[in-house]
PDB file of N, CA and C in Angstrom:
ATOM      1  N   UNK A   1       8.462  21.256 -21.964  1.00  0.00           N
ATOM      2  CA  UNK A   1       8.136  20.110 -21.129  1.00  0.00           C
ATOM      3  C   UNK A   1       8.577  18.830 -21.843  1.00  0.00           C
ATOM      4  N   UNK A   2       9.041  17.698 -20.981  1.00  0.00           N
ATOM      5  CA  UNK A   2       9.998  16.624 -21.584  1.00  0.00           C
ATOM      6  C   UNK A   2       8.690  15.558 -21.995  1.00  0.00           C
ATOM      7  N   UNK A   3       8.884  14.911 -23.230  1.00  0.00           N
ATOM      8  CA  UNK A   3       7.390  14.131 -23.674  1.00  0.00           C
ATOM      9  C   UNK A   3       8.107  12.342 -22.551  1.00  0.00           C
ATOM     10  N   UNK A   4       7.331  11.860 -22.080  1.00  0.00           N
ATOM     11  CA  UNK A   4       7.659  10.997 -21.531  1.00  0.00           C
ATOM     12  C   UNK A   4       6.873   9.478 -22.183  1.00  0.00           C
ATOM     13  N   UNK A   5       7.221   8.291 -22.619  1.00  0.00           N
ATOM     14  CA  UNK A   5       6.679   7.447 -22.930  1.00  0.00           C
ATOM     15  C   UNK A   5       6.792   6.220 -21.538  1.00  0.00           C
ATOM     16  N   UNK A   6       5.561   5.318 -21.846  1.00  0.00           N
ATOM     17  CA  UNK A   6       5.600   4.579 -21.054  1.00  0.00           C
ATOM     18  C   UNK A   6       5.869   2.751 -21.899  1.00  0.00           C
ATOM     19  N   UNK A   7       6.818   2.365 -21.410  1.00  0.00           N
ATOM     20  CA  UNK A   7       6.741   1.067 -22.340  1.00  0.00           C
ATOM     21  C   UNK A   7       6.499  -0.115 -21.317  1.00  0.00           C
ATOM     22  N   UNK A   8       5.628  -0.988 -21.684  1.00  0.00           N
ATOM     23  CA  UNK A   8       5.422  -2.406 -21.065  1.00  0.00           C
ATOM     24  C   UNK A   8       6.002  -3.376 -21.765  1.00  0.00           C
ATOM     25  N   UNK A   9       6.119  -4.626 -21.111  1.00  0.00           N
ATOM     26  CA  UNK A   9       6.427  -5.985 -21.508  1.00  0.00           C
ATOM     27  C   UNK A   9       8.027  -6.057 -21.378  1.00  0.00           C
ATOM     28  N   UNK A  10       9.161  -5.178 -20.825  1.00  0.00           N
ATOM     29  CA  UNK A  10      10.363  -5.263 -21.202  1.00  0.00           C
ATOM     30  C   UNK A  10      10.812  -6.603 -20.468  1.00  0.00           C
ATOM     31  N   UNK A  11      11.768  -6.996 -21.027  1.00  0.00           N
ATOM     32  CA  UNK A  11      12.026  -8.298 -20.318  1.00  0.00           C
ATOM     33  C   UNK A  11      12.534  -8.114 -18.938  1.00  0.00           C
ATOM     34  N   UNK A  12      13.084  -9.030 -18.428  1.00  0.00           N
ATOM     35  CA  UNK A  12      13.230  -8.652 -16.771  1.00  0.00           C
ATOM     36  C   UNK A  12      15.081  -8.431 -16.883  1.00  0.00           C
ATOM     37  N   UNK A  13      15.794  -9.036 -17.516  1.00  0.00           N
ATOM     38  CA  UNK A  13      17.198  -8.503 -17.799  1.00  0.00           C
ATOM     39  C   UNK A  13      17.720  -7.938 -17.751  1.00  0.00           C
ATOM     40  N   UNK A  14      17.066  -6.879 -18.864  1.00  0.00           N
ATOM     41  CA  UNK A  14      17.633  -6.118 -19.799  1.00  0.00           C
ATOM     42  C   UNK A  14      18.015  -4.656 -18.678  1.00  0.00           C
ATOM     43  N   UNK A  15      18.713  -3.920 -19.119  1.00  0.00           N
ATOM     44  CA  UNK A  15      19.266  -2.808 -18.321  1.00  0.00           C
ATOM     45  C   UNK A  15      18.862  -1.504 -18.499  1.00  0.00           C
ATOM     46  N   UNK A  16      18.874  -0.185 -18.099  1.00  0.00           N
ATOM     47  CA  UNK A  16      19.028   0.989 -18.357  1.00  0.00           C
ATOM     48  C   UNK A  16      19.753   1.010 -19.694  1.00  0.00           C
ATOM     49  N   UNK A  17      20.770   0.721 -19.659  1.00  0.00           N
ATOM     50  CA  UNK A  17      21.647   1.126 -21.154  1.00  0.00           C
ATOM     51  C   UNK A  17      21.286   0.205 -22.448  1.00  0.00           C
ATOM     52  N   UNK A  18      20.966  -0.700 -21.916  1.00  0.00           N
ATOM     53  CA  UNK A  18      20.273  -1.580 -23.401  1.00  0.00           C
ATOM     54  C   UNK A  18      19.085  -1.065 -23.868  1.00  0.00           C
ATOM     55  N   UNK A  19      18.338  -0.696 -22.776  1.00  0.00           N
ATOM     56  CA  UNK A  19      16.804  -0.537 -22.960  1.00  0.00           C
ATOM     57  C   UNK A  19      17.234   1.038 -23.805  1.00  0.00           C
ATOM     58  N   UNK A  20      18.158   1.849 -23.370  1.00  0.00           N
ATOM     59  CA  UNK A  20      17.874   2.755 -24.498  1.00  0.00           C
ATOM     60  C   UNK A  20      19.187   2.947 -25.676  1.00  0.00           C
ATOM     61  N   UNK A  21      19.769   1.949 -25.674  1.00  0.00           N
ATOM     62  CA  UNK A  21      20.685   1.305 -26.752  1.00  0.00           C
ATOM     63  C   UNK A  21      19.461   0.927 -27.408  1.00  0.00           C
ATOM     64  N   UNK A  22      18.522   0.459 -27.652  1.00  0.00           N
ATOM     65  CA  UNK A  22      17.295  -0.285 -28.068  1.00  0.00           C
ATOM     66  C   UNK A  22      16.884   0.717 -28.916  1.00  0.00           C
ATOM     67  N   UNK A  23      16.490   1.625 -27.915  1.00  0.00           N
ATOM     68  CA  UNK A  23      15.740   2.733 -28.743  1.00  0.00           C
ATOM     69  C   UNK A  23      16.259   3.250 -29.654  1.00  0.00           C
ATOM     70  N   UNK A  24      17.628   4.112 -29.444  1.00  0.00           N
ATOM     71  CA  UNK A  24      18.583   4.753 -30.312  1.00  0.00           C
ATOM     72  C   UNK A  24      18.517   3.847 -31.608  1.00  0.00           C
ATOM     73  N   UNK A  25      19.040   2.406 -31.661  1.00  0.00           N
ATOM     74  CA  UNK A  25      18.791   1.988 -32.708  1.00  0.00           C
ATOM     75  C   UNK A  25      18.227   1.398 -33.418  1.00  0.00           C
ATOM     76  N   UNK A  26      16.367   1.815 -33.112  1.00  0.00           N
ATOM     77  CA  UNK A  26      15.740   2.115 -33.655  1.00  0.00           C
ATOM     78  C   UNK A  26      15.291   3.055 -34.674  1.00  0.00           C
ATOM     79  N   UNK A  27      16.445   4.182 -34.149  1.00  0.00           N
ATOM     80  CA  UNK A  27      16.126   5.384 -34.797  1.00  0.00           C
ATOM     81  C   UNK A  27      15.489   6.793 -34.242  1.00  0.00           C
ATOM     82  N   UNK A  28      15.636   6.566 -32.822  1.00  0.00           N
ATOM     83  CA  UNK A  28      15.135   7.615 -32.244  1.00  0.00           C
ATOM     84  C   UNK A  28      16.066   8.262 -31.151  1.00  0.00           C
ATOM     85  N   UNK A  29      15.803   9.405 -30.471  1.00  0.00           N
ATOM     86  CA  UNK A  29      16.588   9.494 -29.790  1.00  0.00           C
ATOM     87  C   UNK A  29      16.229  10.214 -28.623  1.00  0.00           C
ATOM     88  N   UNK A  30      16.698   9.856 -27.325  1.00  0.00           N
ATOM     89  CA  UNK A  30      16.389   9.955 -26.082  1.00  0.00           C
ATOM     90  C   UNK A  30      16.918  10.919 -25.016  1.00  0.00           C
ATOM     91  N   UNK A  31      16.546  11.544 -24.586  1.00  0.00           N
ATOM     92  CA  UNK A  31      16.986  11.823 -23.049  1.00  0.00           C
ATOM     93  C   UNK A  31      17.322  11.156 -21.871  1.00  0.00           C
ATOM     94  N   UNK A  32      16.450   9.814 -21.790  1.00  0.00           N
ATOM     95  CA  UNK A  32      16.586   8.860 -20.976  1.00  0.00           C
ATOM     96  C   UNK A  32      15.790   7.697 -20.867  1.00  0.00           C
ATOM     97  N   UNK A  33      16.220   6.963 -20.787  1.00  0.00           N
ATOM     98  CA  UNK A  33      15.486   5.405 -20.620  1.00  0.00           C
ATOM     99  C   UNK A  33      15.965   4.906 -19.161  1.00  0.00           C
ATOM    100  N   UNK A  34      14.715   4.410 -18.660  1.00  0.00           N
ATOM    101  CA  UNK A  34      14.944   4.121 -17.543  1.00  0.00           C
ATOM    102  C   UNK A  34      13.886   2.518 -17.115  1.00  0.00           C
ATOM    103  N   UNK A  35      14.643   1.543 -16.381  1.00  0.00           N
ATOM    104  CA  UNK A  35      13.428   0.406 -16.204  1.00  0.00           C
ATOM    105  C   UNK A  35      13.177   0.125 -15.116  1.00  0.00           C
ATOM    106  N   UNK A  36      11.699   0.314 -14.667  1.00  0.00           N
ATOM    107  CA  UNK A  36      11.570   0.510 -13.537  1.00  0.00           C
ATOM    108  C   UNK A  36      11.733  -0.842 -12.328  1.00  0.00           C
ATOM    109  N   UNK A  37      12.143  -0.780 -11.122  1.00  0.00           N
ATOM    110  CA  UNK A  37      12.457  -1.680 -10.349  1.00  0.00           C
ATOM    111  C   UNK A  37      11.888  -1.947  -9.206  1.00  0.00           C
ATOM    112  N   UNK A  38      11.955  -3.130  -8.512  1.00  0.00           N
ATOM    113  CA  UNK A  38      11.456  -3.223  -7.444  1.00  0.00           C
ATOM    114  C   UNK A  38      12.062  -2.800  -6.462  1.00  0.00           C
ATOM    115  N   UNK A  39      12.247  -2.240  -5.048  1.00  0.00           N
ATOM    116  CA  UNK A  39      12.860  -1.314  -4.488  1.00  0.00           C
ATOM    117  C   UNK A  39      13.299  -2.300  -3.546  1.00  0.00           C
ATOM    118  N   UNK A  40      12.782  -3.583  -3.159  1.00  0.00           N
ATOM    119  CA  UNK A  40      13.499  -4.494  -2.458  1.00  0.00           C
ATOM    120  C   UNK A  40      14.731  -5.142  -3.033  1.00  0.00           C
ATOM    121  N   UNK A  41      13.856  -5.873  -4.272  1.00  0.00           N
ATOM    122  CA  UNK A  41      14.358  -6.922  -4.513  1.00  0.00           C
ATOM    123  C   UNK A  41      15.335  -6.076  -5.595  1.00  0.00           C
ATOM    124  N   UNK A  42      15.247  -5.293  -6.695  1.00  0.00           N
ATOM    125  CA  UNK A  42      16.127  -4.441  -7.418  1.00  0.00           C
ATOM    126  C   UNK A  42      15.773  -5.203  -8.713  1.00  0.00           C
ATOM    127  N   UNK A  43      14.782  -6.417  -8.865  1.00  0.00           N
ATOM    128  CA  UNK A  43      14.312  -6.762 -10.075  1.00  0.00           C
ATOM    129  C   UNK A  43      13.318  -6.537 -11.164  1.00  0.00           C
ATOM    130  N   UNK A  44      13.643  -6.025 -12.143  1.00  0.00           N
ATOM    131  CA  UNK A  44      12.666  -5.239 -13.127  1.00  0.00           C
ATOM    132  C   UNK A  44      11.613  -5.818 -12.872  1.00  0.00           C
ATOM    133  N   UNK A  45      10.805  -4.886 -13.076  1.00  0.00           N
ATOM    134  CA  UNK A  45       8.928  -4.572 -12.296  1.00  0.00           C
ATOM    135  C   UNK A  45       8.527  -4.807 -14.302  1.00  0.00           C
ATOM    136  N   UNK A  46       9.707  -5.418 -15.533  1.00  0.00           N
ATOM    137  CA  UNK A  46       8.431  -5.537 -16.637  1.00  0.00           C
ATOM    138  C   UNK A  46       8.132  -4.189 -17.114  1.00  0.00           C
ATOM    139  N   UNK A  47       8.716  -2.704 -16.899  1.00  0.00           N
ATOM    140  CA  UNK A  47       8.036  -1.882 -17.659  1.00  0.00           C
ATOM    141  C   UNK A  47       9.095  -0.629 -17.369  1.00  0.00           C
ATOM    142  N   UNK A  48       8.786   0.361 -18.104  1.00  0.00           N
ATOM    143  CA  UNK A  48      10.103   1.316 -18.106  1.00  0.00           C
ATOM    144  C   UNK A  48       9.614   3.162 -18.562  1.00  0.00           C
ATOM    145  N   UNK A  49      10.229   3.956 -19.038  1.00  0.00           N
ATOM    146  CA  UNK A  49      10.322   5.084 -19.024  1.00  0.00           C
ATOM    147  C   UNK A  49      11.055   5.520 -20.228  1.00  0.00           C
ATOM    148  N   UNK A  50      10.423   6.173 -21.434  1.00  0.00           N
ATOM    149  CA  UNK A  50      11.450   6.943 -22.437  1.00  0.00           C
ATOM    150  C   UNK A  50      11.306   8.295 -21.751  1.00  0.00           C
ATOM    151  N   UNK A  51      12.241   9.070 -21.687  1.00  0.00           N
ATOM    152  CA  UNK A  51      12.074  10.681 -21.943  1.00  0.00           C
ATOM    153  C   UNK A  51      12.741  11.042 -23.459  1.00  0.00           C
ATOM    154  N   UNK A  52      11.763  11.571 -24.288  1.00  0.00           N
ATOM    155  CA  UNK A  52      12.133  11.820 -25.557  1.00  0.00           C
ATOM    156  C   UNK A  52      13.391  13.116 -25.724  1.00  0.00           C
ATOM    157  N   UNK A  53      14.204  13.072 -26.838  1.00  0.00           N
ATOM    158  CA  UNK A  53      15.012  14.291 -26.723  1.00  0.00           C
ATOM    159  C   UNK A  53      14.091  15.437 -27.495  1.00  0.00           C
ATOM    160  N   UNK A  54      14.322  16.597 -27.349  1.00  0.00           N
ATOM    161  CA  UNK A  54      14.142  17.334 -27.584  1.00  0.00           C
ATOM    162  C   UNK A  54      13.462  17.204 -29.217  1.00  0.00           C
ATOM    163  N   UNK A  55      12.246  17.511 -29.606  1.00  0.00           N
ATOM    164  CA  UNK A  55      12.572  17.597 -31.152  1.00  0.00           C
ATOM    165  C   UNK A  55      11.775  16.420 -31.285  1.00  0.00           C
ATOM    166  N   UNK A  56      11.608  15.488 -30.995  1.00  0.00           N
ATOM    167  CA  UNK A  56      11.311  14.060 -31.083  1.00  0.00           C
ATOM    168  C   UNK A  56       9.809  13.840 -31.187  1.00  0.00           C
ATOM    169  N   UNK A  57       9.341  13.485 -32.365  1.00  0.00           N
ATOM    170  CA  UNK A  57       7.973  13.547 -32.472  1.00  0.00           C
ATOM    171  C   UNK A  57       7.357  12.062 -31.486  1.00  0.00           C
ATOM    172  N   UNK A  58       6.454  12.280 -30.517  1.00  0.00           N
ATOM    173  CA  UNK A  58       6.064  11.773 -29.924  1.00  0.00           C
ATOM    174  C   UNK A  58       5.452  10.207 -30.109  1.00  0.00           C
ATOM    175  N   UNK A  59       4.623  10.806 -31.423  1.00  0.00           N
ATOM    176  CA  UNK A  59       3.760   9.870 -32.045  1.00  0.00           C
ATOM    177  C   UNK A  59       4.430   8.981 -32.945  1.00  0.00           C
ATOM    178  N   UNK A  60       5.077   9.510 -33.623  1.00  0.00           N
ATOM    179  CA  UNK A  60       5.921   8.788 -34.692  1.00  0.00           C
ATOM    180  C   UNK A  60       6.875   7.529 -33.460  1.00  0.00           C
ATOM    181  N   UNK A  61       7.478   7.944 -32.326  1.00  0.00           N
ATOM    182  CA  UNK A  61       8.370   7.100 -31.366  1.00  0.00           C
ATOM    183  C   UNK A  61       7.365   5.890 -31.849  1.00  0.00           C
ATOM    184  N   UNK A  62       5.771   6.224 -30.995  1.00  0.00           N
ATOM    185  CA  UNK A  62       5.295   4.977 -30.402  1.00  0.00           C
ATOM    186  C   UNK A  62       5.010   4.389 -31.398  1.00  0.00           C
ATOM    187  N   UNK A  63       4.281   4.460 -32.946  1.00  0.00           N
ATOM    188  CA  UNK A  63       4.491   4.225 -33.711  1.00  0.00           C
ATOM    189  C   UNK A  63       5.818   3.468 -34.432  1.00  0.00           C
ATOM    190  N   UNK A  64       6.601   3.835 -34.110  1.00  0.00           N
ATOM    191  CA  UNK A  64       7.795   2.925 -34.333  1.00  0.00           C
ATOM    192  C   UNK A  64       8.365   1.901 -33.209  1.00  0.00           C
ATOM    193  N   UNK A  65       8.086   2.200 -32.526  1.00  0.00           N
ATOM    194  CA  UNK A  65       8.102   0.996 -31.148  1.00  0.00           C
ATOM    195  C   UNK A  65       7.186   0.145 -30.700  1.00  0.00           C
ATOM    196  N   UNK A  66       6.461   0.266 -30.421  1.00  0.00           N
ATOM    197  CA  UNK A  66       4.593  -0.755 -30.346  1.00  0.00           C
ATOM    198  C   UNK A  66       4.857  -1.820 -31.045  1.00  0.00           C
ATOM    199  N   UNK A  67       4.792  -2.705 -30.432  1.00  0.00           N
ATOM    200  CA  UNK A  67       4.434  -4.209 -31.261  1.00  0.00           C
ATOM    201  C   UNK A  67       6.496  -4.751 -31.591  1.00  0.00           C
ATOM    202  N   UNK A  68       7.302  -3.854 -31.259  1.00  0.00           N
ATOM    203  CA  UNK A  68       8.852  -4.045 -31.772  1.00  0.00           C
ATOM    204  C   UNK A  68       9.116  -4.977 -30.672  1.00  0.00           C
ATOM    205  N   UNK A  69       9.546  -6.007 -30.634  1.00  0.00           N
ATOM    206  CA  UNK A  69      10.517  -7.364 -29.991  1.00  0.00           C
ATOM    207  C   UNK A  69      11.578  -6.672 -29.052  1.00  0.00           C
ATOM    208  N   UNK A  70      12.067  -7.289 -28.295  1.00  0.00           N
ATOM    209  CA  UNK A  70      13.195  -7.061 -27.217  1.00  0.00           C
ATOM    210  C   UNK A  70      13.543  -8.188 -26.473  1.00  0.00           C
ATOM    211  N   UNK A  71      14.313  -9.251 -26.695  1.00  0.00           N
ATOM    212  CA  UNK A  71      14.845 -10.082 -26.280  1.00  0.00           C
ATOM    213  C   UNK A  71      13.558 -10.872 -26.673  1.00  0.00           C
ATOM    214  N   UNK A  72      13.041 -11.203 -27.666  1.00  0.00           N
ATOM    215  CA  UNK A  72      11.330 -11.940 -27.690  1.00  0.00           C
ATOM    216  C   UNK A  72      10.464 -11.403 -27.143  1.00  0.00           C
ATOM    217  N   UNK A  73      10.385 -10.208 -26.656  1.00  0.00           N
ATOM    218  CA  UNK A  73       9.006  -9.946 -25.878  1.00  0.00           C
ATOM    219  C   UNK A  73       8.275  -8.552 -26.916  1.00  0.00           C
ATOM    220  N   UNK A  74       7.247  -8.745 -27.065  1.00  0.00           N
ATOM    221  CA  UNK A  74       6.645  -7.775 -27.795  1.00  0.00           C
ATOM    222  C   UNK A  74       6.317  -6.083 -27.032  1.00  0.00           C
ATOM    223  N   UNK A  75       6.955  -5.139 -27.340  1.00  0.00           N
ATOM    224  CA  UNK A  75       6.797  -3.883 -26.585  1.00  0.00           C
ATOM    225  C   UNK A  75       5.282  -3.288 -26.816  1.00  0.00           C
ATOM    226  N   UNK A  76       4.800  -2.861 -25.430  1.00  0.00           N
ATOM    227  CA  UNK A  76       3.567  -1.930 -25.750  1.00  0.00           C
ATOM    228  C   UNK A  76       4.428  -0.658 -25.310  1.00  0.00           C
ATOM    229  N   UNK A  77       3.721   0.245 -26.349  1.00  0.00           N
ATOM    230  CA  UNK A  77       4.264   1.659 -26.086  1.00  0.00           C
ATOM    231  C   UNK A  77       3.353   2.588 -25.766  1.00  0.00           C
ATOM    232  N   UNK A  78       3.134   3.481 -24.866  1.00  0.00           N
ATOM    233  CA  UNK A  78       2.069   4.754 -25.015  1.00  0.00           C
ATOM    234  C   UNK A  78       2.638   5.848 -24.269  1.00  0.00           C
ATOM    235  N   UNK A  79       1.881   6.900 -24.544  1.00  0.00           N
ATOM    236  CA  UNK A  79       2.220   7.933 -23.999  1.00  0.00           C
ATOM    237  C   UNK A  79       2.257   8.073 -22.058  1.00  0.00           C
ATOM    238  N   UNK A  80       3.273   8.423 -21.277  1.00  0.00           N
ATOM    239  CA  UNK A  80       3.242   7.907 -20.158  1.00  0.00           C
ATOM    240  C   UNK A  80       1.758   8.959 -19.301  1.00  0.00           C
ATOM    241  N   UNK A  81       1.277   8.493 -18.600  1.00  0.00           N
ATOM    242  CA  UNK A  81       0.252   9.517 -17.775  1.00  0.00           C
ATOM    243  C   UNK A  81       0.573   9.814 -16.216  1.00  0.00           C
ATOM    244  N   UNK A  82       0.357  11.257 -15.707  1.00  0.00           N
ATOM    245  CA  UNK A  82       1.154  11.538 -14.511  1.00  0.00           C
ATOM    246  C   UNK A  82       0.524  10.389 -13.533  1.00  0.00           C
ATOM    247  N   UNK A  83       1.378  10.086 -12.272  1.00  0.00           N
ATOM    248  CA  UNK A  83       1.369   9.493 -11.119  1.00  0.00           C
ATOM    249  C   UNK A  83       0.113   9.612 -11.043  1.00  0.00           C
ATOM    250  N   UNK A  84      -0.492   8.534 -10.534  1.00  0.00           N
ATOM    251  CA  UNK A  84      -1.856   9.177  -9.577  1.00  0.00           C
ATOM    252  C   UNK A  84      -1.807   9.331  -8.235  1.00  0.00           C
ATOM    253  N   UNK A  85      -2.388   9.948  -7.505  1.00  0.00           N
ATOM    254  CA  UNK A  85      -2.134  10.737  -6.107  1.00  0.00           C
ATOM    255  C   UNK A  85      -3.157   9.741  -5.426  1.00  0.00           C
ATOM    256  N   UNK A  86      -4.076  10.035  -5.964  1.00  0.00           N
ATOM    257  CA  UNK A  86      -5.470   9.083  -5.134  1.00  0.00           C
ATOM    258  C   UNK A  86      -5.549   7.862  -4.846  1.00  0.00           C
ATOM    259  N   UNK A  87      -4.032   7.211  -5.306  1.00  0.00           N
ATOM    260  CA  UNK A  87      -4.368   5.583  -5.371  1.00  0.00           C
ATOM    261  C   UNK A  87      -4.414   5.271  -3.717  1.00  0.00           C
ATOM    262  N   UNK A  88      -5.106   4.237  -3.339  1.00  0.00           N
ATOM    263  CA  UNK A  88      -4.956   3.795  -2.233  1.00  0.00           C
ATOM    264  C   UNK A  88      -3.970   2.786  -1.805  1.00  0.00           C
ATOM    265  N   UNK A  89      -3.180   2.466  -2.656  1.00  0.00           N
ATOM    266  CA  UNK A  89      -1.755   2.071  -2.396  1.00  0.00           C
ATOM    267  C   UNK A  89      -0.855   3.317  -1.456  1.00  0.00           C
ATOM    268  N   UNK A  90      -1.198   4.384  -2.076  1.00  0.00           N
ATOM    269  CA  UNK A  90      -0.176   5.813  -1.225  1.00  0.00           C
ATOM    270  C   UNK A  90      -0.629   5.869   0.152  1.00  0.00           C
ATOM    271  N   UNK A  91      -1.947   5.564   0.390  1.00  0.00           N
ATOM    272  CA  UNK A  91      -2.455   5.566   1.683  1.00  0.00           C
ATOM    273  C   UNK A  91      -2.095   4.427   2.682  1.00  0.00           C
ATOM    274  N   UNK A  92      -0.819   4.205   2.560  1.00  0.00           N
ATOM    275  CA  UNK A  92      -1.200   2.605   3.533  1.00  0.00           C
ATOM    276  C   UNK A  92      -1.297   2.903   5.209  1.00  0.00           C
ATOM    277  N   UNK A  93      -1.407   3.940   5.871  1.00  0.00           N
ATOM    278  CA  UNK A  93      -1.781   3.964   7.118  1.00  0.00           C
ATOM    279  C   UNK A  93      -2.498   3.241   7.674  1.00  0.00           C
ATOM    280  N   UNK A  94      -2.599   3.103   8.913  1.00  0.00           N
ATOM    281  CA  UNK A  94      -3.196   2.233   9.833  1.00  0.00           C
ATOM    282  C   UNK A  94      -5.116   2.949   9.554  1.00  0.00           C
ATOM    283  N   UNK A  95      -5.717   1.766   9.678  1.00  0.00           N
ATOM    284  CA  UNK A  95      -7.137   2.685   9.882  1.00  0.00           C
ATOM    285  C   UNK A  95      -8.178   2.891  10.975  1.00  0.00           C
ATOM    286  N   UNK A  96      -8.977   3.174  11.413  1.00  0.00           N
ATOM    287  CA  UNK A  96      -9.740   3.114  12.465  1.00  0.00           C
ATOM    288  C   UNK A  96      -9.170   3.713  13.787  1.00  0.00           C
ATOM    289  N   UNK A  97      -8.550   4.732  13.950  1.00  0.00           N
ATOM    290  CA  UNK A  97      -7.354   4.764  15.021  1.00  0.00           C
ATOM    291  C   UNK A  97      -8.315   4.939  16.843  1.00  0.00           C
ATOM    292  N   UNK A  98      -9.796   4.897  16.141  1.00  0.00           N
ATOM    293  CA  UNK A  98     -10.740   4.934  17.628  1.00  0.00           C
ATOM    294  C   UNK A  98     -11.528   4.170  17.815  1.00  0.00           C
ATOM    295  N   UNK A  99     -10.944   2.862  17.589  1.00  0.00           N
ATOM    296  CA  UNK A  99     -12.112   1.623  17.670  1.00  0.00           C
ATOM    297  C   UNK A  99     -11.670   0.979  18.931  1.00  0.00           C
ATOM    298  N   UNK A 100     -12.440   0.352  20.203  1.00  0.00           N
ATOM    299  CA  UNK A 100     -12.070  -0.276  21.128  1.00  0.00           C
ATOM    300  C   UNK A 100     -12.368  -1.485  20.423  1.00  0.00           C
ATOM    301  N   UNK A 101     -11.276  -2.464  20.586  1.00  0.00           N
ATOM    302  CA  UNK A 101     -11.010  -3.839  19.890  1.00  0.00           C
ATOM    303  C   UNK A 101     -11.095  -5.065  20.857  1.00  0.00           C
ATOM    304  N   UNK A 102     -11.220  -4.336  22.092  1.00  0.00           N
ATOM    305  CA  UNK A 102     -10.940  -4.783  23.096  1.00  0.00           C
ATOM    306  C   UNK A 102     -13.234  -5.339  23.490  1.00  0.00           C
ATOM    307  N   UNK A 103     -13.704  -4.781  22.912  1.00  0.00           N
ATOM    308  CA  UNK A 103     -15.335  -4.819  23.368  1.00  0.00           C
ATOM    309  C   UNK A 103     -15.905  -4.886  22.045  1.00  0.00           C
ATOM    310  N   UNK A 104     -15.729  -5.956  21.102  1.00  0.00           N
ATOM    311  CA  UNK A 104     -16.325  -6.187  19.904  1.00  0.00           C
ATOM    312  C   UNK A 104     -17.852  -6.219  20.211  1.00  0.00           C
ATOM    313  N   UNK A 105     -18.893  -5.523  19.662  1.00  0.00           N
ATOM    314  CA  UNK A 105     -20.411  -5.571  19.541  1.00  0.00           C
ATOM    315  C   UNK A 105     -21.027  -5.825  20.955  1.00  0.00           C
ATOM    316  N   UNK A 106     -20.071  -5.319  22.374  1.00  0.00           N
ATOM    317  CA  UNK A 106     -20.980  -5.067  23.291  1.00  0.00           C
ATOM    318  C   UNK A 106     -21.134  -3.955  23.510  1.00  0.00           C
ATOM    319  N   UNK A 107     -22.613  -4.191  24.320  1.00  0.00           N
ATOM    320  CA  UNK A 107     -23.082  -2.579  24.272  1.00  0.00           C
ATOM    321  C   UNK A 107     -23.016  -2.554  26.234  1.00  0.00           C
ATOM    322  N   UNK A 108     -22.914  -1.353  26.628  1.00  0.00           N
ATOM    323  CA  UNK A 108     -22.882  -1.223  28.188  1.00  0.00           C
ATOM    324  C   UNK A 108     -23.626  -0.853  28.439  1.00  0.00           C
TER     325      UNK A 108
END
């Protein structure tokens, strides 16, 4: 299973290939770096994705990344945690689909 890190604070710039040009020369090495985006606008959302390579001690990464600069901005690093399912962001459906809107608080 691929160890996945989660990094905050990245600047809004910076690219896929820098962000793990970054890492590499740091000293580590990756499967993939990725920064995550806004799906409208296509402007970094501030936070990103390591997938570690193979071999790659997990702890030692964040340890060596946490608190490390990137264009001036100080990186938080942690271990990434799966999606959550339950958020009520995923739910945005309409609600109430049997309310007459039409007869607010009368009674017949």
């Amino acid at each position: 299973m691929a160890q996945k890190l989660f990094v905050g604070n990245l600047p809004h710039g910076v690219t896929d290939s820098e962000f793990s040009e970054f890492v590499a020369n740091a000293g580590f090495q990756v499967a993939s770096a990725v920064v995550i985006r806004d799906k409208f606008t296509g402007q970094s959302r501030g936070f990103g994705f390591i997938e570690l390579a193979e071999g790659e001690d997990m702890n030692r990464v964040i340890a060596g990344l946490n608190g490390q600069t990137l264009a001036g901005r100080p990186l938080t690093v942690n271990e990434a945690r799966p999606q959550r399912t339950d958020s009520p962001r995923s739910n945005r459906g309409g609600g109430g689909g049997d309310r007459d809107h039409g007869n607010r608080g009368r009674r017949f």
